[in-house]
PDB file of N, CA and C in Angstrom:
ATOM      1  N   UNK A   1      95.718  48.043 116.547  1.00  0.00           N
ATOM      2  CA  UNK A   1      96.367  48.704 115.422  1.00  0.00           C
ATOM      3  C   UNK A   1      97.737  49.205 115.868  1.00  0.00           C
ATOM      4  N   UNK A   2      98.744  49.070 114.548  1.00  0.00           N
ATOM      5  CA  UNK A   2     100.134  49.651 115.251  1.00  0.00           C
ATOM      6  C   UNK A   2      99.930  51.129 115.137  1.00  0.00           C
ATOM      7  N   UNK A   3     100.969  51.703 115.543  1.00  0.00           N
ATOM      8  CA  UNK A   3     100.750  53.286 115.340  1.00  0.00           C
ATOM      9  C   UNK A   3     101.583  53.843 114.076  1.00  0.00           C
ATOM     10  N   UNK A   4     102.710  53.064 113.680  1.00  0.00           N
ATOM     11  CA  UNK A   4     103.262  53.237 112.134  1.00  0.00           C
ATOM     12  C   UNK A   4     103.370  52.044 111.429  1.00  0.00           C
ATOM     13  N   UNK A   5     102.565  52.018 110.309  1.00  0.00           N
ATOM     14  CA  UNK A   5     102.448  50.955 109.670  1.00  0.00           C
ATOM     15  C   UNK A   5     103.479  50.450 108.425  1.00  0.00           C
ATOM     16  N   UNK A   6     104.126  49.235 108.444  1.00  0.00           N
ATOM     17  CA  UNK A   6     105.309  49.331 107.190  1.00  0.00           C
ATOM     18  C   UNK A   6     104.420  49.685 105.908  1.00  0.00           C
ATOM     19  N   UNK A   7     103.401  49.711 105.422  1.00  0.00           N
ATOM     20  CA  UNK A   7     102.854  50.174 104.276  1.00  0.00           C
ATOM     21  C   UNK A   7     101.581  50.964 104.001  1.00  0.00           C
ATOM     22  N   UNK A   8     101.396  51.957 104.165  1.00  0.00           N
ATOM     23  CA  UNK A   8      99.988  52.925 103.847  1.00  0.00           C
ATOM     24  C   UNK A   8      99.642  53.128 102.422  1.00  0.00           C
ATOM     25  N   UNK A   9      98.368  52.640 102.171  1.00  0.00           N
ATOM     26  CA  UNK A   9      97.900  53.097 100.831  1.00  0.00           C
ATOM     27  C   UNK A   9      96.443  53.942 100.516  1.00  0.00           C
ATOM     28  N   UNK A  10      96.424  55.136  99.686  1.00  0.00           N
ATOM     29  CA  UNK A  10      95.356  55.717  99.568  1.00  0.00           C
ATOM     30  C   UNK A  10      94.213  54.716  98.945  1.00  0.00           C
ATOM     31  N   UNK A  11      93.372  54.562  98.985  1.00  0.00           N
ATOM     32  CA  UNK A  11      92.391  54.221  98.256  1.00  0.00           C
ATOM     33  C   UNK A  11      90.984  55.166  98.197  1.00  0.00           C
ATOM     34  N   UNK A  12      91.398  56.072  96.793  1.00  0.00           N
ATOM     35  CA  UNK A  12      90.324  56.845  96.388  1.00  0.00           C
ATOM     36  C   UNK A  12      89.750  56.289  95.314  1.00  0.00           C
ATOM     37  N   UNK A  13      88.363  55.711  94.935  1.00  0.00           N
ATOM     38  CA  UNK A  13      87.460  55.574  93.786  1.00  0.00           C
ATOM     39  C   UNK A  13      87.993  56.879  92.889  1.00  0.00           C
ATOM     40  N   UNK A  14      87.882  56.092  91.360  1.00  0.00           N
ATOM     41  CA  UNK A  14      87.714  56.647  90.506  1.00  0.00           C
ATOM     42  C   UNK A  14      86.369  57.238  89.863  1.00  0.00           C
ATOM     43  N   UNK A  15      85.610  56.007  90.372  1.00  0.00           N
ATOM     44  CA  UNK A  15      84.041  55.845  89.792  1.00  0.00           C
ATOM     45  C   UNK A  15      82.896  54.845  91.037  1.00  0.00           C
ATOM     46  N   UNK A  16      82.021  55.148  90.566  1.00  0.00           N
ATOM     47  CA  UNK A  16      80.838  54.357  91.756  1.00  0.00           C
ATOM     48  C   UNK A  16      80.631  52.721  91.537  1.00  0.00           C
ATOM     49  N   UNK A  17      80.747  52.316  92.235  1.00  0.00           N
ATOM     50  CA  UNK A  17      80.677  50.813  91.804  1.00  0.00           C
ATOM     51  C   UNK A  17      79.193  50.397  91.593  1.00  0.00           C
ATOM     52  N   UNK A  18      77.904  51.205  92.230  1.00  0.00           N
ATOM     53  CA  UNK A  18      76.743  50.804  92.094  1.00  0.00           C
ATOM     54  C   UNK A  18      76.329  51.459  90.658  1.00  0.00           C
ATOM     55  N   UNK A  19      76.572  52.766  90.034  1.00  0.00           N
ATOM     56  CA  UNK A  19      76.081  53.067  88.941  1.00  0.00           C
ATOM     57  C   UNK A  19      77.205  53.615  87.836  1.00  0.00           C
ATOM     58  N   UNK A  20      78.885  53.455  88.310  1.00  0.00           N
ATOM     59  CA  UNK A  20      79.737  53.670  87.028  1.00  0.00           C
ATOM     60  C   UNK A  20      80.476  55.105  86.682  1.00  0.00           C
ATOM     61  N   UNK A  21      79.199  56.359  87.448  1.00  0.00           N
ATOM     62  CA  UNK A  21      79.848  57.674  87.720  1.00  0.00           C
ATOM     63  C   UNK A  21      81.157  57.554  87.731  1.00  0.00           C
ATOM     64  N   UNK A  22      82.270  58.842  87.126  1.00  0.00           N
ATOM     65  CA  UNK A  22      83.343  59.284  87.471  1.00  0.00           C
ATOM     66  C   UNK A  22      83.121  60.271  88.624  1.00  0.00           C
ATOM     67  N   UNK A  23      84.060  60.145  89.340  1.00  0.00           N
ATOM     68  CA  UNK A  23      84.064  60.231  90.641  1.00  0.00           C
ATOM     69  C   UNK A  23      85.565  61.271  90.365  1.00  0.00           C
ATOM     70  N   UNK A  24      86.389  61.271  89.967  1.00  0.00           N
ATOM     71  CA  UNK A  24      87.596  61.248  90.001  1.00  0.00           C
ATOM     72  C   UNK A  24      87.700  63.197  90.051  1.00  0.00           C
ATOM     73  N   UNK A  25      86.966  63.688  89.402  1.00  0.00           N
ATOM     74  CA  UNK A  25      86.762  65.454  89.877  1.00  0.00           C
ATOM     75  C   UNK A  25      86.406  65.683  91.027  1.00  0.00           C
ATOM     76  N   UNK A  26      85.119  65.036  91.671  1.00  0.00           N
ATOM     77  CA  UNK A  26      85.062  65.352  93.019  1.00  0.00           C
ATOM     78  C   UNK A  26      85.799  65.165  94.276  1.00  0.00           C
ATOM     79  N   UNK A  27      86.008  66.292  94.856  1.00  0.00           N
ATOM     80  CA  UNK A  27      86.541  66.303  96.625  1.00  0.00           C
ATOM     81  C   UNK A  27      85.930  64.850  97.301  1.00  0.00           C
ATOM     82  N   UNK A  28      86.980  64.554  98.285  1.00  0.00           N
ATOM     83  CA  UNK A  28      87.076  63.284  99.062  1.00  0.00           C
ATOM     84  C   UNK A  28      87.206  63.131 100.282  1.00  0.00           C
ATOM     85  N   UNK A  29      86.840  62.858 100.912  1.00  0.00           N
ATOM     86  CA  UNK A  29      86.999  62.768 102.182  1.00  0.00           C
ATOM     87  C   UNK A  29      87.304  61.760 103.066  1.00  0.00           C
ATOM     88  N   UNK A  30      88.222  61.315 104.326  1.00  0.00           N
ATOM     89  CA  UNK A  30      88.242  60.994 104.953  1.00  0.00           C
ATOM     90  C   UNK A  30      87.104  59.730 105.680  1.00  0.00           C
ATOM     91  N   UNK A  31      86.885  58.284 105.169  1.00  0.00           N
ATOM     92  CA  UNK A  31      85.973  58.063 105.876  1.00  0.00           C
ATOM     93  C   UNK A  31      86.404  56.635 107.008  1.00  0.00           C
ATOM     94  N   UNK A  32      87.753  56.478 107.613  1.00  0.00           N
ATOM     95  CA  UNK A  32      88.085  55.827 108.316  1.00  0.00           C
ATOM     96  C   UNK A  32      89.331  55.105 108.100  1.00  0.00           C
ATOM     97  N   UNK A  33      89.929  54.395 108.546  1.00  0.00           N
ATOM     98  CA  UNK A  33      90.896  53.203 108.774  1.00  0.00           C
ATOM     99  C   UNK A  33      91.289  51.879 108.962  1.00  0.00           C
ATOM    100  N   UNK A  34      91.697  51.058 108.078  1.00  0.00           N
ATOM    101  CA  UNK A  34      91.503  49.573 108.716  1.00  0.00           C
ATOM    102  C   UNK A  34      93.008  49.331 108.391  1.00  0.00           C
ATOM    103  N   UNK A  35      93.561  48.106 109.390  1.00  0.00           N
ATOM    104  CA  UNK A  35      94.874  47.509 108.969  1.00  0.00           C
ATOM    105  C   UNK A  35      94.631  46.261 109.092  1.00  0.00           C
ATOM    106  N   UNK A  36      95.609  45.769 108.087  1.00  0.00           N
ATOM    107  CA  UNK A  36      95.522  44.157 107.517  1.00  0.00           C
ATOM    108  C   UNK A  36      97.028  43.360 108.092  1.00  0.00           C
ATOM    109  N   UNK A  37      97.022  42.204 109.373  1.00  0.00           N
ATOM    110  CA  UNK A  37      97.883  41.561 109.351  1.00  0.00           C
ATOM    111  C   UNK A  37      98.364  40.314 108.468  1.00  0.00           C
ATOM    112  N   UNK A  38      99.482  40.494 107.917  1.00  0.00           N
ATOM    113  CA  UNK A  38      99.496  39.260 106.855  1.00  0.00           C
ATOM    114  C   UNK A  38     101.087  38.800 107.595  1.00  0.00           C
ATOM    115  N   UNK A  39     101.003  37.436 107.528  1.00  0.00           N
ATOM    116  CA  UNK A  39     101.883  36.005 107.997  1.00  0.00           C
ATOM    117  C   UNK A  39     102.708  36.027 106.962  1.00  0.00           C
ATOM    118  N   UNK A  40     104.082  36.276 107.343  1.00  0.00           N
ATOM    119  CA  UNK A  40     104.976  36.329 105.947  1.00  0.00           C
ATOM    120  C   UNK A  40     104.647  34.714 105.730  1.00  0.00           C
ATOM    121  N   UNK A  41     105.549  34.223 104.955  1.00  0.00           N
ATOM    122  CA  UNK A  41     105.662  32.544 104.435  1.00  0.00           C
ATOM    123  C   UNK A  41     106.132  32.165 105.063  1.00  0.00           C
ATOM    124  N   UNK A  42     106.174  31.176 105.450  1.00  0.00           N
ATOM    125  CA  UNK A  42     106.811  30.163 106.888  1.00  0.00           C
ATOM    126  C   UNK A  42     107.746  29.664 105.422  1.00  0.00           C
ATOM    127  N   UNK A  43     109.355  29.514 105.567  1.00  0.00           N
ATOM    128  CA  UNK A  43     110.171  28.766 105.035  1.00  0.00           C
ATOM    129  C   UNK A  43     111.219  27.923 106.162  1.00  0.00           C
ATOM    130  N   UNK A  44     111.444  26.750 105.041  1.00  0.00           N
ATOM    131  CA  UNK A  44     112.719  25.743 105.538  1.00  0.00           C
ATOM    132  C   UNK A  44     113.896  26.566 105.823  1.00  0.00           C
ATOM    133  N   UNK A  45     114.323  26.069 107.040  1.00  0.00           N
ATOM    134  CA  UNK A  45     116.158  26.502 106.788  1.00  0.00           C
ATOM    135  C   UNK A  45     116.561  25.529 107.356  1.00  0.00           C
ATOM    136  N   UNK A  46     117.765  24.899 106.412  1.00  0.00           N
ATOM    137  CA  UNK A  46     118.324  23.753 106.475  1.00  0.00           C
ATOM    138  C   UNK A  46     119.580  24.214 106.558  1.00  0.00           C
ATOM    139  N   UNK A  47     120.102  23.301 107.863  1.00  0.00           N
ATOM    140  CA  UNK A  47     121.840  23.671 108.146  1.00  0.00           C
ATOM    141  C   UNK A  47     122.077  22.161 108.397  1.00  0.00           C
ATOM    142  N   UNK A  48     123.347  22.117 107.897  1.00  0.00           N
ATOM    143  CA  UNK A  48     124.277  20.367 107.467  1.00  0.00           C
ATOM    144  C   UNK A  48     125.169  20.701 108.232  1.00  0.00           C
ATOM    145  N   UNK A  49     125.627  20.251 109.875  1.00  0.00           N
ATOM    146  CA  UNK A  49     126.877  20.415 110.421  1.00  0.00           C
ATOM    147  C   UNK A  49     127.761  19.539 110.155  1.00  0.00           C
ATOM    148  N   UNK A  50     128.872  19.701 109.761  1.00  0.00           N
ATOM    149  CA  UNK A  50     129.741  19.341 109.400  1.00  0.00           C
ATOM    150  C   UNK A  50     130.763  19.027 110.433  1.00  0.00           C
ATOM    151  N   UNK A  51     131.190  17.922 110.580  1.00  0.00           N
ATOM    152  CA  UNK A  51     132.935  17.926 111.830  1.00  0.00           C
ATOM    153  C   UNK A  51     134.311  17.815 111.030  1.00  0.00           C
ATOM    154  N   UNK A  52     134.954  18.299 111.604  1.00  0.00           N
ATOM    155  CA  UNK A  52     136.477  17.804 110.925  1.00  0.00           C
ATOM    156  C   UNK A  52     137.064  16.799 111.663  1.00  0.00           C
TER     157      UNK A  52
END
């Protein structure tokens, strides 16, 4: 893992995914960390040298 990441995002539930509860009044807590490496797009670069 890096130690500053170019993008951090909260992800707090609104609601329970097993039964639909709002979630969104209750206190939250802390339950860990993961980071995601993503491969920008590999692109072409095309250079035409030219002579005089």
């Amino acid at each position: 893992m890096v130690e500053i990441p170019d993008v951090t995002e909260e992800h707090i539930p609104d609601y329970c995914n097993c039964c639909g509860n709002d979630l969104s009044s209750l206190p939250h807590q802390y339950a860990g960390s993961r980071q995601v490496f993503d491969i920008p797009e590999i692109k072409i670069k095309v250079t035409e040298p030219q002579g005089l």
